[in-house]
Each structure stands twice: as structure tokens, then as C-alpha cells.
Protein backbone atom coordinates (compact mmCIF):
# COMPACT_ATOMS: atom_id res chain seq x y z
CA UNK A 1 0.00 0.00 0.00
CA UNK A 2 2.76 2.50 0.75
CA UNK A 3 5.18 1.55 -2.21
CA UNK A 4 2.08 2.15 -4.15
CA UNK A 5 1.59 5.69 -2.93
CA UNK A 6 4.81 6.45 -3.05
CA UNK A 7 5.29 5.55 -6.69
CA UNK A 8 2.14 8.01 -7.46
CA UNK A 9 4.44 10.50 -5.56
CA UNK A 10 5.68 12.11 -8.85
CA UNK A 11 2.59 12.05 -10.14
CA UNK A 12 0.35 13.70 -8.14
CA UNK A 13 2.53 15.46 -4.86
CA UNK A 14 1.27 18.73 -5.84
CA UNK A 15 -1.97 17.30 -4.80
CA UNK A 16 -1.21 15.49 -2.45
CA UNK A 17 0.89 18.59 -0.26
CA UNK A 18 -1.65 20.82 -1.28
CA UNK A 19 -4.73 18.85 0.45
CA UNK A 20 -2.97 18.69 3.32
CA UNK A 21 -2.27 22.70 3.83
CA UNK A 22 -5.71 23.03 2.74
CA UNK A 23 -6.85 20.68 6.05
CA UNK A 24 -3.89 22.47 7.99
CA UNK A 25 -5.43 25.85 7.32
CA UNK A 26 -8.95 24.81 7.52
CA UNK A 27 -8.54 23.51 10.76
CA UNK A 28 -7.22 26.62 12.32
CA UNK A 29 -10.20 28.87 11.42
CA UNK A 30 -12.43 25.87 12.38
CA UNK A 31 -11.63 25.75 15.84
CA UNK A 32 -12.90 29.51 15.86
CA UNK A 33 -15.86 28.67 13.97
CA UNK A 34 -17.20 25.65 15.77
CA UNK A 35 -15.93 27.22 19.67
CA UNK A 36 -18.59 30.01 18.56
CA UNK A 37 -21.03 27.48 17.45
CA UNK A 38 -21.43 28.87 13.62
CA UNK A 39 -20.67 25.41 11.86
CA UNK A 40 -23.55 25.98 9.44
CA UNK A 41 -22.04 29.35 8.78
CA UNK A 42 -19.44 27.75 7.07
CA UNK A 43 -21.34 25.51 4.37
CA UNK A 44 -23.19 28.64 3.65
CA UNK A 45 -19.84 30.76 2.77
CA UNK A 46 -18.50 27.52 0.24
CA UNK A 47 -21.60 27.69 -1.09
CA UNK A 48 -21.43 31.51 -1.81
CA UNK A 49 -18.05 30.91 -3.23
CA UNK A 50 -19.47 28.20 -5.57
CA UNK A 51 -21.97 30.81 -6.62
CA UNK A 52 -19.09 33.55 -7.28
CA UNK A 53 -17.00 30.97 -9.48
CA UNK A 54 -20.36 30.46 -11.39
CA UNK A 55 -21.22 34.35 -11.98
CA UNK A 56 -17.08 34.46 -12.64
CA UNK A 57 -17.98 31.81 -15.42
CA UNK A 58 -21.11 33.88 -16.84
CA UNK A 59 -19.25 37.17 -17.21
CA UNK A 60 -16.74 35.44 -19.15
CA UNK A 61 -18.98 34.48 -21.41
CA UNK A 62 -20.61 37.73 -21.82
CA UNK A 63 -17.71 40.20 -21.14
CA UNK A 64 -15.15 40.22 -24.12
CA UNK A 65 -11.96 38.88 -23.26
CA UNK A 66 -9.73 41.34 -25.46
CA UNK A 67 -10.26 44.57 -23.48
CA UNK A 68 -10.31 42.62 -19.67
CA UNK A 69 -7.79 39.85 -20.64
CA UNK A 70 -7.81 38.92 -16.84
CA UNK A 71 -11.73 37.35 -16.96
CA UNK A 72 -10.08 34.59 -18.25
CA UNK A 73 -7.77 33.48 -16.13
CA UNK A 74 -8.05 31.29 -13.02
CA UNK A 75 -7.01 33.90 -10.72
CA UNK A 76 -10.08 35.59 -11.81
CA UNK A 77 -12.35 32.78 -10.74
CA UNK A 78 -10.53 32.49 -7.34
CA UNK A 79 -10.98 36.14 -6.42
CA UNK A 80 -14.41 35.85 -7.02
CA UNK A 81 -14.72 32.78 -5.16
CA UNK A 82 -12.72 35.12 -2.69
CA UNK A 83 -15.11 38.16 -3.12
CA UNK A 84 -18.23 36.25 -2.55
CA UNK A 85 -17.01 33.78 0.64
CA UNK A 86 -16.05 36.66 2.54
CA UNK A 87 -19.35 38.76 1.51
CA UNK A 88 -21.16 35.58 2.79
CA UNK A 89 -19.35 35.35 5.72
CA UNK A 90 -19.78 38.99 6.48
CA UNK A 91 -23.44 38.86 5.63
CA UNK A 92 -24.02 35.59 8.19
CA UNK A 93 -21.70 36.55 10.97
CA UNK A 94 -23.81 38.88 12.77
CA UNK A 95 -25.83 38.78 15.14
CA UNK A 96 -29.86 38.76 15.35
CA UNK A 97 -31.42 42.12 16.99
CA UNK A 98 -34.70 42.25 18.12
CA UNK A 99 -37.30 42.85 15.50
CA UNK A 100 -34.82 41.54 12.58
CA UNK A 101 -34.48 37.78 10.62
CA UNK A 102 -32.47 35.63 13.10
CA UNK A 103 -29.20 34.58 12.58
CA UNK A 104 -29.69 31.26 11.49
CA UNK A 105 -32.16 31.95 8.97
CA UNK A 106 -30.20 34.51 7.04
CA UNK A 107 -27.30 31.77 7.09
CA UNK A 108 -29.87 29.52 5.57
CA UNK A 109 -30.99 31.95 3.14
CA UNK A 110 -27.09 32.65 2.09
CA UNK A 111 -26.74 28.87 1.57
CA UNK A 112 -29.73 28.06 -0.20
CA UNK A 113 -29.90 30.87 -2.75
CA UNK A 114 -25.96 30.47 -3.44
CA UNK A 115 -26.77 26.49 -3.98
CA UNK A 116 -29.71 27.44 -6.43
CA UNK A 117 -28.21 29.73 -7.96
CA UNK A 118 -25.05 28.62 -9.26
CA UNK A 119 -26.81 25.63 -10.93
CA UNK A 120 -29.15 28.00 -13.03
CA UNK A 121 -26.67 30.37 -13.97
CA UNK A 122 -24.65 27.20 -15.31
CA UNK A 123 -27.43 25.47 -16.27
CA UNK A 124 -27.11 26.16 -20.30
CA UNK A 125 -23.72 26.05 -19.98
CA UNK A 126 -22.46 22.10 -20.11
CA UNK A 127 -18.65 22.80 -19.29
CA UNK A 128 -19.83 25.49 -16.62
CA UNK A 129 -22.24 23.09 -15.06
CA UNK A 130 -19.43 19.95 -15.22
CA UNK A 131 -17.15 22.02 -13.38
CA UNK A 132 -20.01 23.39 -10.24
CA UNK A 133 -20.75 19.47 -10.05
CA UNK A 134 -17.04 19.24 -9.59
CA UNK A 135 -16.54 21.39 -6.89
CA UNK A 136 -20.08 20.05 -5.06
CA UNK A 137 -18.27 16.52 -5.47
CA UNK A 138 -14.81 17.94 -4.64
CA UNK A 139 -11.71 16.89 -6.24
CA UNK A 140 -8.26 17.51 -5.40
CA UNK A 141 -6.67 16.38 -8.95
CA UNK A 142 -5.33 19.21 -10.68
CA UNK A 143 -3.56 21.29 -7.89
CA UNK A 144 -0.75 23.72 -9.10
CA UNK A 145 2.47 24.17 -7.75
CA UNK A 146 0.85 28.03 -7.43
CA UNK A 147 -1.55 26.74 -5.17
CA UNK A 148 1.07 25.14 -3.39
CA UNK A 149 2.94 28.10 -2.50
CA UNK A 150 -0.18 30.17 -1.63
CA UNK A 151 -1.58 27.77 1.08
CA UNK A 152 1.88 27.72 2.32
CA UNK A 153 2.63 30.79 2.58
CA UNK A 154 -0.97 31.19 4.29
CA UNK A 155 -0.49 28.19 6.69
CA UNK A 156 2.29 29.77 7.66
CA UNK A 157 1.48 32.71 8.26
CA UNK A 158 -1.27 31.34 10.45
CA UNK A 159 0.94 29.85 12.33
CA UNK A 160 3.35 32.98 12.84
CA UNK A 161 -0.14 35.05 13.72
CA UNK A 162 -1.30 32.33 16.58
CA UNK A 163 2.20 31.93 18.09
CA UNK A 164 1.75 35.77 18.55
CA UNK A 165 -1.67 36.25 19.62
CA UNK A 166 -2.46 33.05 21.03
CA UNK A 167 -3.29 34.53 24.25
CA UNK A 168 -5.76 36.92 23.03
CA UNK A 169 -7.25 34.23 20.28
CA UNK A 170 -7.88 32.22 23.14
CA UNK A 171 -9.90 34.86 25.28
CA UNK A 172 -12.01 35.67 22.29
CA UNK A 173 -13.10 32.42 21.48
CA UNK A 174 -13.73 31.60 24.71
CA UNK A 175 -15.02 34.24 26.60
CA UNK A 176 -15.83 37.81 23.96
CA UNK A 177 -17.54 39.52 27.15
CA UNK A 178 -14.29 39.05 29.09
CA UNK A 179 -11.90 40.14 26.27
CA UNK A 180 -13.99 43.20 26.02
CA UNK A 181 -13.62 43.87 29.66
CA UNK A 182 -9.90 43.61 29.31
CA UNK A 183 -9.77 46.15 26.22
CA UNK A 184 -10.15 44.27 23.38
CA UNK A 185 -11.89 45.42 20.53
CA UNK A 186 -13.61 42.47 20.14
CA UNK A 187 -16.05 43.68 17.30
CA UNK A 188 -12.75 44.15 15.52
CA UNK A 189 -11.64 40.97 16.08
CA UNK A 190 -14.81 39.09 14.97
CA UNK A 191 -14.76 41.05 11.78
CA UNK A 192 -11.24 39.94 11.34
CA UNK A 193 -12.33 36.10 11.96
CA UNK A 194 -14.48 36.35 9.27
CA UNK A 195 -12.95 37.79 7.01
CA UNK A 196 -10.00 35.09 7.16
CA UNK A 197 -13.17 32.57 7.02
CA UNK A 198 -14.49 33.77 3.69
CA UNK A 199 -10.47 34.00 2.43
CA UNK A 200 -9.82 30.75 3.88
CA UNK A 201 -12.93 29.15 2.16
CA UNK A 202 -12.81 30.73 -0.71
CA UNK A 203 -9.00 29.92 -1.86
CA UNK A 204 -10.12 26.75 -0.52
CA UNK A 205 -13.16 25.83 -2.45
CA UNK A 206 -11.63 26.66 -6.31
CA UNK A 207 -9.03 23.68 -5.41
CA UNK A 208 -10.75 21.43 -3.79
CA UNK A 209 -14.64 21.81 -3.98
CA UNK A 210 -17.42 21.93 -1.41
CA UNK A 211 -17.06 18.74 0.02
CA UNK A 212 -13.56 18.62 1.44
CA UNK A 213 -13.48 22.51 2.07
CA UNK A 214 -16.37 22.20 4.41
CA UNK A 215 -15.08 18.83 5.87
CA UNK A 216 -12.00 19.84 6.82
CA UNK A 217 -13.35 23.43 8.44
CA UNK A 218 -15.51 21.81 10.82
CA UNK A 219 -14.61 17.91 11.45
CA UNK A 220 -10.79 18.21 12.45
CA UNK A 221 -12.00 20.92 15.33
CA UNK A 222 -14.75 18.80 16.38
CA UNK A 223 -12.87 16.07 16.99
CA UNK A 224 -10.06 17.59 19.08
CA UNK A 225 -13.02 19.43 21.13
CA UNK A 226 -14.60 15.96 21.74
CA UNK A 227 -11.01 14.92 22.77
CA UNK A 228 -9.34 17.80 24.77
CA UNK A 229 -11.04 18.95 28.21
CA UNK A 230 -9.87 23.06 27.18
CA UNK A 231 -9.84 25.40 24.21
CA UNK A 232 -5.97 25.62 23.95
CA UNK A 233 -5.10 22.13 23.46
CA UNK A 234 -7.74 22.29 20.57
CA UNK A 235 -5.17 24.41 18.44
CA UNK A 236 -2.36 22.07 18.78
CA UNK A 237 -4.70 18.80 17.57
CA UNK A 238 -7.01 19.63 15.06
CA UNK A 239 -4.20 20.57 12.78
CA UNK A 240 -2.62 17.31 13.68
CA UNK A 241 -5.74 15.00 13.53
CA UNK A 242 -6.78 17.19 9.59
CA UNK A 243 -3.13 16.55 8.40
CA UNK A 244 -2.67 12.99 9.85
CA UNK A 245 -6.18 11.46 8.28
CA UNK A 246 -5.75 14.09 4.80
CA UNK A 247 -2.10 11.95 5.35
CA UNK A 248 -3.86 8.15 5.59
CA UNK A 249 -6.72 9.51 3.23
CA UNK A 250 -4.40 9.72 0.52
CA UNK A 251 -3.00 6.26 1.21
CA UNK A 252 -6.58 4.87 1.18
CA UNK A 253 -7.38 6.22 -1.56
CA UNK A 254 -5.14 5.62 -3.39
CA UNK A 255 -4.54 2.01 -2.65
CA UNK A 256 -8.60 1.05 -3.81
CA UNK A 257 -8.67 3.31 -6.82
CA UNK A 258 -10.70 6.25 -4.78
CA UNK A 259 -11.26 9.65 -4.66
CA UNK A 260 -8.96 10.90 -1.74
CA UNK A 261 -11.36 14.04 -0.74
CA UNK A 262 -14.21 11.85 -0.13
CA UNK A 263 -12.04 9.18 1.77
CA UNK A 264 -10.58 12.09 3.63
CA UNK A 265 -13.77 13.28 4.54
CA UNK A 266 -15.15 9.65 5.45
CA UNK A 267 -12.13 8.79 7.92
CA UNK A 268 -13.02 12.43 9.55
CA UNK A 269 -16.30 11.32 10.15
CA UNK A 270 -15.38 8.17 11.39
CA UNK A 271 -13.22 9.89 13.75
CA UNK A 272 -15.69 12.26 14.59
CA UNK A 273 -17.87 9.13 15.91
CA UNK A 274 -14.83 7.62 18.06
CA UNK A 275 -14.03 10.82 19.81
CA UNK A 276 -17.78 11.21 20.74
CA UNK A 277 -17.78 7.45 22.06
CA UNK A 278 -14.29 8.84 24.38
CA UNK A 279 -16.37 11.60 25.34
CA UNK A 280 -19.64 9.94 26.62
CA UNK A 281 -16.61 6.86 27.83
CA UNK A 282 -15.30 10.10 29.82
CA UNK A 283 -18.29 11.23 31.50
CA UNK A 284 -19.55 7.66 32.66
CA UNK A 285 -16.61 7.48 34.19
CA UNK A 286 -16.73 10.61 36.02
CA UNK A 287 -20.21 9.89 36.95
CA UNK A 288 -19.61 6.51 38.48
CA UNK A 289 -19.49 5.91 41.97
């Protein structure tokens, strides 16, 4: 199984590295995301990004391509994957006020309309519509050595931001009321979150589609929570629990012939499941006499 991946090495490394900065990064924001209980938000941002590749893909078609030579690039695509992630995340981040739509139903809005309609606006358009089914399915085949060097260079720079400002990522995730007491501008802060959400996402989604971008935002952080009795542990092993399985996925995969997103995404689950069976283990046993 392992000689077998590693002769596929040459083949497909750019892939292969590049899913696993993608799960690195992912994992980071997650922890965020899912210690401020907006999981849903992000399904609804990858969504919206699917819908801004699609409208990228209609105003190519419409647009000439002599005068704005850039429409037609990839680059173009990904920003406006880019523009409309972080406009979603923006859009579902805040919070419900008396007399206004709650917070969870403009999420669900965001999420349904962007689902809807990026399939119509593709849906005269066969190569258009191929590749929104593509990024729904997710597929990780085709990764640059560009995109190699920009999750990099964001993963690290993740890294150099938290080992910096760990302490006061830690009080806003856990307690905002207490950060604001302490002189934090935590309205600042949460814009900042989501804004590197909707980046996050949306470089995310153009590589590797809906599935795996989603997957690896919420089930890596998940799982360390289920596993780790405080917030700061949580940073140290979702990033080692969405490299390690994006690691075995790959194996997997490619050992039976499969697509390594969804296998990726299947072992997270499955990992998911164990960590809430230590969990519930865990508090029988601190319940017991």
C-alpha cells in the first residue's frame, strides 16, 4: 500500500501537499468557527463561493476577453470565489437584533440561494455546469504548484499570527464579554475572523470543492473538542488530527482506486464518531461511583 503511494508521488505530490495545507489551514479557522457554534455558517460561505465561481464563469462568457484579458484566467475565478465567501461570511456573521431575521435563517438563506443559484446560472452552460458538479463533489486532482505556495505561505502565516496572539485568540473564542472587559476590541476581532473565514474558504473551495473545504473546516476541530477537556489544546490537535487522516486519506485512496477528498472526509467522520464514544466513555466514568 505504501510503495504504491509512493510511486504516485511524482505524479500527483502537488496534490497530495496541497490537500494537506488546505486541512492544515482549515482547521485553524475551524476551531474559531465551531468554539462560537457557527458550523452551518461555514457551508453557507463555500456555497457563496461556488456561486461567485459560477457568476465568474457567466461574465466570461458575456464580457469580451480582449479589453479585460484577466476574466479569463483562473485567478479571476478564485478572487471571485474570494469576493463572494467573505461577503457571505460577512453577511451571516452577525448577530440577530430584536425585531430583525435571526441569525440562522439569514445563514440559511445565504446557503440556499448560493446552492440554487449557481446551478441556473450554469445550467445552459455544459462545461460550466461539469465544473459546479465538480466542486459540489470535490476533487483535489489538478492542484498547481501556485496553489502550493499560496496555502503555504498562508499556513504559515497562520501559524506565525497564533504563536503571537495566542493569548488573546484564546480569550475571544472563549469568553468575547471578558476580552472586552480587558480592552479588546472584540467587534474588531470578529470582523477579522471572518474575514479570514471567507479568504480561507474561498482559496479553498476553487481547489478542492465543497465537500472537502467544508469537511475539513468543521470535522478536524470537532474532533479535538470531543477529545481535549480546554480550548488551547484544541489548536495544537485539530491541525494534527486534519493533516494525519488528509495523510492516511491519501494512502486509502489511493490504494482502492478512490477519490482521496471523499475518503478524507469519510475517515473524519469516522473519527468524529470515536471521539464522541471517548467523550460519553469520559463522563460515565466521572459519573460513576
Amino acid at each position: 500500500m505504501i510503495a504504491s503511494f509512493l510511486a504516485s508521488w511524482p505524479l500527483f505530490y502537488q496534490a497530495y501537499l496541497t490537500a494537506w495545507l488546505i486541512g492544515f489551514l482549515l482547521s485553524f479557522v475551524g476551531v474559531l468557527v465551531v468554539t462560537r457554534d457557527q458550523i452551518f455558517i461555514g457551508a453557507a460561505v463555500a456555497q457563496a463561493a461556488t456561486l461567485g465561481i459560477a457568476l465568474g464563469m457567466v461574465m466570461r462568457d458575456i464580457l469580451p476577453g480582449e479589453p479585460l484579458p484577466g476574466l479569463h484566467t483562473d485567478s479571476f475565478l478564485s478572487g471571485m470565489a474570494v469576493a463572494f465567501s467573505i461577503l457571505a461570511a460577512l453577511l451571516t456573521a452577525h448577530r440577530s437584533q430584536p425585531g430583525h431575521e435571526s441569525h440562522e435563517a439569514t445563514t440559511g438563506w445565504v446557503f440556499l440561494s448560493s446552492a440554487s443559484l449557481a446551478i441556473l446560472l450554469m445550467a445552459h452552460s455544459p462545461h460550466g455546469l461539469a465544473e459546479i458538479q465538480r466542486l459540489v463533489s470535490s476533487s483535489l486532482i489538478g492542484a498547481t504548484t501556485t496553489d502550493l505556495w499560496v496555502f503555504g505561505v498562508s499556513a504559515a502565516g497562520t501559524v506565525l499570527f497564533l504563536s503571537v496572539a495566542h493569548r488573546r485568540v484564546l480569550l475571544f473564542a472563549m469568553d468575547p464579554a471578558m476580552a472586552m472587559a480587558v480592552g479588546m476590541r472584540v467587534p474588531v476581532w470578529a470582523a477579522g475572523v471572518t474575514v479570514w473565514l471567507g479568504l480561507t474558504v474561498g482559496l479553498s473551495l476553487r481547489v478542492s470543492g465543497v465537500l472537502y473545504t467544508f469537511g475539513c473546516l468543521v470535522l478536524p476541530a470537532l474532533v479535538a473538542k470531543n477529545l481535549c477537556r480546554e480550548v488551547r489544546p484544541v489548536f495544537f490537535v485539530a491541525p494534527l488530527i486534519a493533516v494525519g487522516t488528509g495523510g492516511l486519506g491519501c494512502v486509502l485512496a489511493d490504494a482502492s482506486d478512490s477519490p482521496p477528498a471523499q475518503m478524507t472526509i469519510a475517515l473524519l467522520s469516522l473519527a468524529l464518531i470515536v471521539a464522541w464514544g471517548v467523550r460519553r466513555l469520559r463522563q460515565c466514568a466521572r459519573t460513576s461511583p
